[in-house]
Protein backbone atom coordinates (compact mmCIF):
# COMPACT_ATOMS: atom_id res chain seq x y z
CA UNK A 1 -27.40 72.58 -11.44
CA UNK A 2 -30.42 72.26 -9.62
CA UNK A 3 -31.26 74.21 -5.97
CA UNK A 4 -32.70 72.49 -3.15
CA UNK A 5 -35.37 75.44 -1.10
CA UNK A 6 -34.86 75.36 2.58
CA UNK A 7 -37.43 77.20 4.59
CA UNK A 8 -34.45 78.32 6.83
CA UNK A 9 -32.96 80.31 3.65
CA UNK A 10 -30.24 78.53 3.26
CA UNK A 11 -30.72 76.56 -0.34
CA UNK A 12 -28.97 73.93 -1.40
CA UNK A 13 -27.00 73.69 -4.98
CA UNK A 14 -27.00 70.19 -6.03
CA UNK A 15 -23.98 69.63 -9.01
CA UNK A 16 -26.62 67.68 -11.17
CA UNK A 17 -29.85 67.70 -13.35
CA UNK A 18 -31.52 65.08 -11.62
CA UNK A 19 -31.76 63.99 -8.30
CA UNK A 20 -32.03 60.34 -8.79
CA UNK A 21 -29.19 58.80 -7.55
CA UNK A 22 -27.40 61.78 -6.31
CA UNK A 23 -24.74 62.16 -3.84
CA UNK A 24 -26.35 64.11 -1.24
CA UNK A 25 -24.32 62.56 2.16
CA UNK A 26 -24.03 64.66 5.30
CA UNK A 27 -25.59 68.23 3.44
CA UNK A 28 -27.96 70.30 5.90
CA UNK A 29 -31.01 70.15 4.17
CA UNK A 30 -32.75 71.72 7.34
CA UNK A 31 -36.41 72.49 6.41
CA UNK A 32 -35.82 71.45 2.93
CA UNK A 33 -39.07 71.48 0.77
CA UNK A 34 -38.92 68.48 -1.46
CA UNK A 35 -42.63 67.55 -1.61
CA UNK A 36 -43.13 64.91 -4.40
CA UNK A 37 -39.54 64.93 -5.87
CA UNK A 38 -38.17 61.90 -7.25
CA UNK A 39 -34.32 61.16 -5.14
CA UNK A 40 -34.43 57.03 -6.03
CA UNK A 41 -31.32 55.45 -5.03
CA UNK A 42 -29.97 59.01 -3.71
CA UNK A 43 -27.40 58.67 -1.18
CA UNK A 44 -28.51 60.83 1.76
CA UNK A 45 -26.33 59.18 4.57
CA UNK A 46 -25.88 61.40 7.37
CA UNK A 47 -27.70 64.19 5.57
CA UNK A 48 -29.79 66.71 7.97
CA UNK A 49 -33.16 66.47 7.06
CA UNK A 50 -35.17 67.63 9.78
CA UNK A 51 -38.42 69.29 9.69
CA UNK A 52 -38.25 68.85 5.39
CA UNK A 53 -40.89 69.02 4.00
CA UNK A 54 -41.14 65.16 2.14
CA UNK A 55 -44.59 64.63 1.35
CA UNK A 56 -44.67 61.91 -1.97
CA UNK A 57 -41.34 62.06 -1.94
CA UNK A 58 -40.11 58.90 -4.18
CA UNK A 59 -36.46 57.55 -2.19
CA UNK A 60 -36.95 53.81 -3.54
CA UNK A 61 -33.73 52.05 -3.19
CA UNK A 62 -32.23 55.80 -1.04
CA UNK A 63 -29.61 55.32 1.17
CA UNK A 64 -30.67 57.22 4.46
CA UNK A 65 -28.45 55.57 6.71
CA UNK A 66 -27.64 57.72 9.87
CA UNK A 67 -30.06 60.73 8.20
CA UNK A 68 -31.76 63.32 10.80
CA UNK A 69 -35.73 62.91 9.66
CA UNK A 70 -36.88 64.15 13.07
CA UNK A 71 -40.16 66.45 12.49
CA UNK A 72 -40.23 65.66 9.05
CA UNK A 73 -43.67 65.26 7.13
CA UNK A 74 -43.10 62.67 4.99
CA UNK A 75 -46.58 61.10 4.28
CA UNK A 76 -47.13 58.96 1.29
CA UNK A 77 -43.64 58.70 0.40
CA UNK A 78 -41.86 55.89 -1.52
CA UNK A 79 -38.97 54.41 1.23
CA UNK A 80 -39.16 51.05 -0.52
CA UNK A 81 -36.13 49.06 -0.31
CA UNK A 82 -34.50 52.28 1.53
CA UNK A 83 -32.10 52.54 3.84
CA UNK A 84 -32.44 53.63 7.04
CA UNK A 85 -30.83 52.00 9.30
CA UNK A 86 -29.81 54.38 12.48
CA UNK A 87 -31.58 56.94 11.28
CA UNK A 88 -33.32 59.38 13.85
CA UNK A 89 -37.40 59.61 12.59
CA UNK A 90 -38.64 60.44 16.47
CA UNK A 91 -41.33 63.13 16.32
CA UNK A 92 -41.40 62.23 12.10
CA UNK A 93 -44.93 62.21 10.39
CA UNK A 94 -44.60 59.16 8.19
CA UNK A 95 -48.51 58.38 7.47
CA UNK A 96 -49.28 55.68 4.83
CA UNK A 97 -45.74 55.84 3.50
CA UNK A 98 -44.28 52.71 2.08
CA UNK A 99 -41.32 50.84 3.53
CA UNK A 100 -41.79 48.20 1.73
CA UNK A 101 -38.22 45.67 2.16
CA UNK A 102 -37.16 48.97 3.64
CA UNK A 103 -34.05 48.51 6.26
CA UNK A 104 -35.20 50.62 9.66
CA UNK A 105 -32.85 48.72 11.82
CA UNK A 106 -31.40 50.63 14.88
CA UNK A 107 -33.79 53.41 13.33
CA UNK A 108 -35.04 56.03 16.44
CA UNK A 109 -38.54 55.72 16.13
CA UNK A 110 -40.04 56.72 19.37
CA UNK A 111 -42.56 59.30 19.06
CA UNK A 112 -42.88 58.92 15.25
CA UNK A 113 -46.19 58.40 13.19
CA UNK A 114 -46.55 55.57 10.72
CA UNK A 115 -50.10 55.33 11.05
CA UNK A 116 -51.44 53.12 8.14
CA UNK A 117 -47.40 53.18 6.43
CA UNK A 118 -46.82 49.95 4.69
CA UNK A 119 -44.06 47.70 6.34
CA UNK A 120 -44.37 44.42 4.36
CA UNK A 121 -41.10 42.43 4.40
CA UNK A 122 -39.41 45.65 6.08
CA UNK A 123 -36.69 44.72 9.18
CA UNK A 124 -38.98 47.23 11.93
CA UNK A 125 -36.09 46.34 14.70
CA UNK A 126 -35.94 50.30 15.33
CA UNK A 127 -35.52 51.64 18.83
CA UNK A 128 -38.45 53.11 20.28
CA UNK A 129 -40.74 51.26 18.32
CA UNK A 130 -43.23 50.90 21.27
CA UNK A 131 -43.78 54.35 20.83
CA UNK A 132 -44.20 55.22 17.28
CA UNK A 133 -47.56 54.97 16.36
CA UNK A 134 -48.66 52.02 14.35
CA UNK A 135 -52.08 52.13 13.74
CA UNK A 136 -53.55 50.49 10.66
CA UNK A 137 -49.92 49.92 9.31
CA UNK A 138 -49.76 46.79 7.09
CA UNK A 139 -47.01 44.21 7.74
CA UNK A 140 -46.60 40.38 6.80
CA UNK A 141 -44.71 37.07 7.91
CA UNK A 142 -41.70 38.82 6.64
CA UNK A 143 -41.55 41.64 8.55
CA UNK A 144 -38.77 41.90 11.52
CA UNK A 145 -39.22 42.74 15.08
CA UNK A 146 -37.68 43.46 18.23
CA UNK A 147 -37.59 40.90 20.52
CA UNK A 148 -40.89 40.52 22.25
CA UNK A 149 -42.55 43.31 20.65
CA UNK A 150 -46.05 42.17 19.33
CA UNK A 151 -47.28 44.17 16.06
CA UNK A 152 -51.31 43.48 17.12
CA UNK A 153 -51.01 44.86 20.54
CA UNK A 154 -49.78 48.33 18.72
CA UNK A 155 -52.61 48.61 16.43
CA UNK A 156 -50.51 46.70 13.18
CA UNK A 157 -52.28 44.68 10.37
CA UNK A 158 -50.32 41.18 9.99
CA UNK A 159 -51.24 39.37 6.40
CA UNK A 160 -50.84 36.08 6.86
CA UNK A 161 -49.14 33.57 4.41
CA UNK A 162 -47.82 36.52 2.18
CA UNK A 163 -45.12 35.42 -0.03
């Protein structure tokens, strides 16, 4: 059994030894301090993670779909091929974090920082995107946007002819 420290107080006991592919949906993980822990292909869907504490977190392949990461440090963390489609990120420190083939789709993004994150190949369509913070983020050819919204203009690194 392993515990998950919230700042709030209120830890969470996980029914596992491992946290890689754990079924985490819809807990209140409020505050949670989970700097540098390894959830690949966890299943956080609807999960409360606001204001945790992520920092080099590794959720490769983590289903966040619908998961509250509003306030949440997560710098340098792994979100490659993640879901997080509708997820609310606003207010979210996500600073050179990966999203590599990462699914932000309908993700709320205004507000959030992604300031040198890598997005290559990821499907950006978020809402809000105007006003996350881009700068010195890395994208490619493959990498979706909204309609009309030009990656350059918001401080974004295109590669060209990436395969």
């Amino acid at each position: 059994m392993l515990r998950i420290r919230c700042e709030t107080g209120d830890d969470v006991n996980v029914d596992s030894d491992t946290l890689i592919g754990a079924k985490l949906e819809g807990l209140n993980l409020h505050r949670a301090l989970l700097d540098g822990q390894v959830l690949r292909g966890a299943d956080l869907s609807d999960a409360e993670l606001r204001s945790a504490w992520l920092e080099g977190t590794d959720f490769e392949g983590a289903r966040l779909t619908r998961a509250s990461l509003a306030a949440a440090n997560a710098s340098r963390a792994n979100f490659a091929d993640a879901h997080l489609d509708g997820a609310m990120m606003r207010s979210g420190i996500f600073d050179t974090a990966d999203f590599t083939r990462a699914n932000l789709r309908s993700a709320k993004l205004e507000g959030a920082r992604l300031v040198g994150a890598t997005l290559l190949g990821a499907d950006m369509r978020a809402i809000g995107l105007e006003k996350a913070d881009l700068r010195g983020a890395l994208a490619d050819d493959h990498t979706k946007w909204p309609e009309g919204f030009d990656p350059t203009s918001h401080g974004v690194l295109v590669a060209k002819g990436t395969e």
